[in-house]
C-alpha atoms as a PDB file:
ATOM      1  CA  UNK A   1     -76.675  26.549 -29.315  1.00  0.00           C
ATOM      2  CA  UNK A   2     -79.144  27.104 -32.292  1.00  0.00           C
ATOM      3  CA  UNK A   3     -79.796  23.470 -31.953  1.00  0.00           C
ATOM      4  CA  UNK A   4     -81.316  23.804 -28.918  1.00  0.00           C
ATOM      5  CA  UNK A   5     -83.370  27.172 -30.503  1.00  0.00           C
ATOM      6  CA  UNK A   6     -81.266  29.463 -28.449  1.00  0.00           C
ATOM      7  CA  UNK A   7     -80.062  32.759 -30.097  1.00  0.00           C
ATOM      8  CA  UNK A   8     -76.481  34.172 -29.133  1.00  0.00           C
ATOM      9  CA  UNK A   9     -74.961  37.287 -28.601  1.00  0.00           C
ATOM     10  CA  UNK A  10     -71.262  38.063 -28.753  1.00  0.00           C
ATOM     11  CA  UNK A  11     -70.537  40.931 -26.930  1.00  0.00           C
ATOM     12  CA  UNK A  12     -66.882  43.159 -26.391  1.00  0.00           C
ATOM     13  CA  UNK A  13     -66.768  43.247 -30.552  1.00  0.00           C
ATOM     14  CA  UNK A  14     -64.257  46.078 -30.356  1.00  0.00           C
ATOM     15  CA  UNK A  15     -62.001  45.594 -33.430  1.00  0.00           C
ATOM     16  CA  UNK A  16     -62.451  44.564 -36.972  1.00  0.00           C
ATOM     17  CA  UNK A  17     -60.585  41.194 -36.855  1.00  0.00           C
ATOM     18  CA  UNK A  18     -63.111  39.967 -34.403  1.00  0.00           C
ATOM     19  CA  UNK A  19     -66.002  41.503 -36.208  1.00  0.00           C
ATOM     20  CA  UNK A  20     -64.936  39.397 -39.249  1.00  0.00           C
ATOM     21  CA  UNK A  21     -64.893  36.361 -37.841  1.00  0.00           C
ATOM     22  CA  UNK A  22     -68.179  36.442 -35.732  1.00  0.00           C
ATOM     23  CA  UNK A  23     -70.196  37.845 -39.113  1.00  0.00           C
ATOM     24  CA  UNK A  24     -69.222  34.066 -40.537  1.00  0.00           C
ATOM     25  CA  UNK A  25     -71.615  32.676 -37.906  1.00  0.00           C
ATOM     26  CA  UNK A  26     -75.469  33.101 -39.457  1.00  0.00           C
ATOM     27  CA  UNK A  27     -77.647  34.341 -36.873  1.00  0.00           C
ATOM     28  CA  UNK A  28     -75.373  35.859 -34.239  1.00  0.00           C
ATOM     29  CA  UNK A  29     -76.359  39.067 -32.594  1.00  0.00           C
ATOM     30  CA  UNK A  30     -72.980  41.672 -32.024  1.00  0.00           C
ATOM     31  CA  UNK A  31     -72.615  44.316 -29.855  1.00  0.00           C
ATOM     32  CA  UNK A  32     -69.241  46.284 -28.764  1.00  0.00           C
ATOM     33  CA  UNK A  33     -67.577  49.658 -29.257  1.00  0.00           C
ATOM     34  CA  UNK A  34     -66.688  48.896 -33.343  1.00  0.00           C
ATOM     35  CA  UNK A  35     -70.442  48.891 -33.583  1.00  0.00           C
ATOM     36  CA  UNK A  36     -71.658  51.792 -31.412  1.00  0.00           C
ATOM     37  CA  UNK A  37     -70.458  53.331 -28.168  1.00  0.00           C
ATOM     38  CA  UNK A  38     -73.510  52.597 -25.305  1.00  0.00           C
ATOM     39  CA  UNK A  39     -76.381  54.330 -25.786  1.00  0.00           C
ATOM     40  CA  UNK A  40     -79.670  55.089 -23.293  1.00  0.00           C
ATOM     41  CA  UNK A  41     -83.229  53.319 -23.631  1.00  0.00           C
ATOM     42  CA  UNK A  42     -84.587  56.632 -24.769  1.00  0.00           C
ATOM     43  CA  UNK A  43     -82.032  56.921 -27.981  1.00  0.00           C
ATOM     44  CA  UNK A  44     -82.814  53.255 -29.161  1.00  0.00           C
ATOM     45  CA  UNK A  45     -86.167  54.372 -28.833  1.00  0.00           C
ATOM     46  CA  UNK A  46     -86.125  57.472 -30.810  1.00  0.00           C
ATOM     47  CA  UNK A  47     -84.132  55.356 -33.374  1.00  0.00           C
ATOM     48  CA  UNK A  48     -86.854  53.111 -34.190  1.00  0.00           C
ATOM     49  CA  UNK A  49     -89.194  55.593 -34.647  1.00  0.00           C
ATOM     50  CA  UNK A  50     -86.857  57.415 -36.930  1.00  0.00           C
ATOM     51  CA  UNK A  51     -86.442  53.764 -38.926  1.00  0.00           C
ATOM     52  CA  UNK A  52     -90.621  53.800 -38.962  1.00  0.00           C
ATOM     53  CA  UNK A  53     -91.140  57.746 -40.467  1.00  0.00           C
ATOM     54  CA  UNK A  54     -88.665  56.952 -43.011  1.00  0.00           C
ATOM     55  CA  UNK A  55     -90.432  53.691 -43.593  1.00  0.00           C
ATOM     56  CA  UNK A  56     -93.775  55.449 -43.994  1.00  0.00           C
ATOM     57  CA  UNK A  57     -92.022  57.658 -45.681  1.00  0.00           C
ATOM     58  CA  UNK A  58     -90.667  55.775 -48.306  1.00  0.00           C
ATOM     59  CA  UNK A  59     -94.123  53.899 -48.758  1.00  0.00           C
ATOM     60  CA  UNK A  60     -95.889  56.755 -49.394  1.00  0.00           C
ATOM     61  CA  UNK A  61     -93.618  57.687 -51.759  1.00  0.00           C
ATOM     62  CA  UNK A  62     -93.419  54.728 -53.713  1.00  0.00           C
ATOM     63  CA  UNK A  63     -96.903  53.486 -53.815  1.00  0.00           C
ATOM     64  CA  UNK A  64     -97.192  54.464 -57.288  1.00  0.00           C
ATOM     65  CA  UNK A  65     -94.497  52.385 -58.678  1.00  0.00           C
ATOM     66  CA  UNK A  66     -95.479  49.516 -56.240  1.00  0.00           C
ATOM     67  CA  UNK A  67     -97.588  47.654 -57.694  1.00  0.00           C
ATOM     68  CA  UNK A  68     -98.455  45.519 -54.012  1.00  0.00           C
ATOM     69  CA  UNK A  69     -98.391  46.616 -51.107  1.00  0.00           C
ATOM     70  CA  UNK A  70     -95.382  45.227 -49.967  1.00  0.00           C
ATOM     71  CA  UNK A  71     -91.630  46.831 -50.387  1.00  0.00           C
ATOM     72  CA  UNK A  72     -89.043  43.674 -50.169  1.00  0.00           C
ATOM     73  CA  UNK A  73     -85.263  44.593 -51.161  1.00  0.00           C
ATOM     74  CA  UNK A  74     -84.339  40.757 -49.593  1.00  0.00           C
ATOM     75  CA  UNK A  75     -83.033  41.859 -46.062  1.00  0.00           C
ATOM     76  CA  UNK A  76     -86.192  43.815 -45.200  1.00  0.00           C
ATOM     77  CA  UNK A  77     -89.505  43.360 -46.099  1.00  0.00           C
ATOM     78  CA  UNK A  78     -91.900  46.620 -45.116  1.00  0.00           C
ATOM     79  CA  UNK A  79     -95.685  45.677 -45.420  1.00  0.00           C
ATOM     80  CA  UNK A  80     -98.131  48.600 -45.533  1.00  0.00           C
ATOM     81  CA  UNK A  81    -102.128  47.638 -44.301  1.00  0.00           C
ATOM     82  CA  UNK A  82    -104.583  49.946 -44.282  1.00  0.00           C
ATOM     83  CA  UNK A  83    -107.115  50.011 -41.669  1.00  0.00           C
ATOM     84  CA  UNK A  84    -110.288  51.387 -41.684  1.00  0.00           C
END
């Protein structure tokens, strides 16, 4: 399926044998009870915005041992631009 550029979601993931073997598979998205029970539009909303504050956050924080203006621990890469 990546072949063709497709991207793939296994969903039911509900116990760690399963969750093992699907995390072999580079690319795959998971979803299932192991990984969270359901939640509403609204709480994956207010999630994100949590993940951005603590972003900005953490930017702010570190812009004096920074020396860019990038933060990149190799799974996540936060760039800060100024506008204005």
């Amino acid at each position: 399926m990546r072949g063709l550029g497709l991207e793939i979601t296994a969903e039911g993931v509900e116990r760690p044998e399963q969750f093992a073997m699907l995390t072999n598979y580079a690319g795959m998205y998971l979803q299932g009870y192991l990984l969270s029970e359901p939640v509403s539009r609204d709480q994956v909303m207010n999630a994100r915005l949590e993940v951005r504050r603590r972003a900005h956050d953490l930017l702010l924080t570190t812009a004096s041992v920074v020396p860019s203006n990038v933060i990149d621990s190799g799974s996540v890469r936060i760039e800060h631009t100024q506008v204005g």
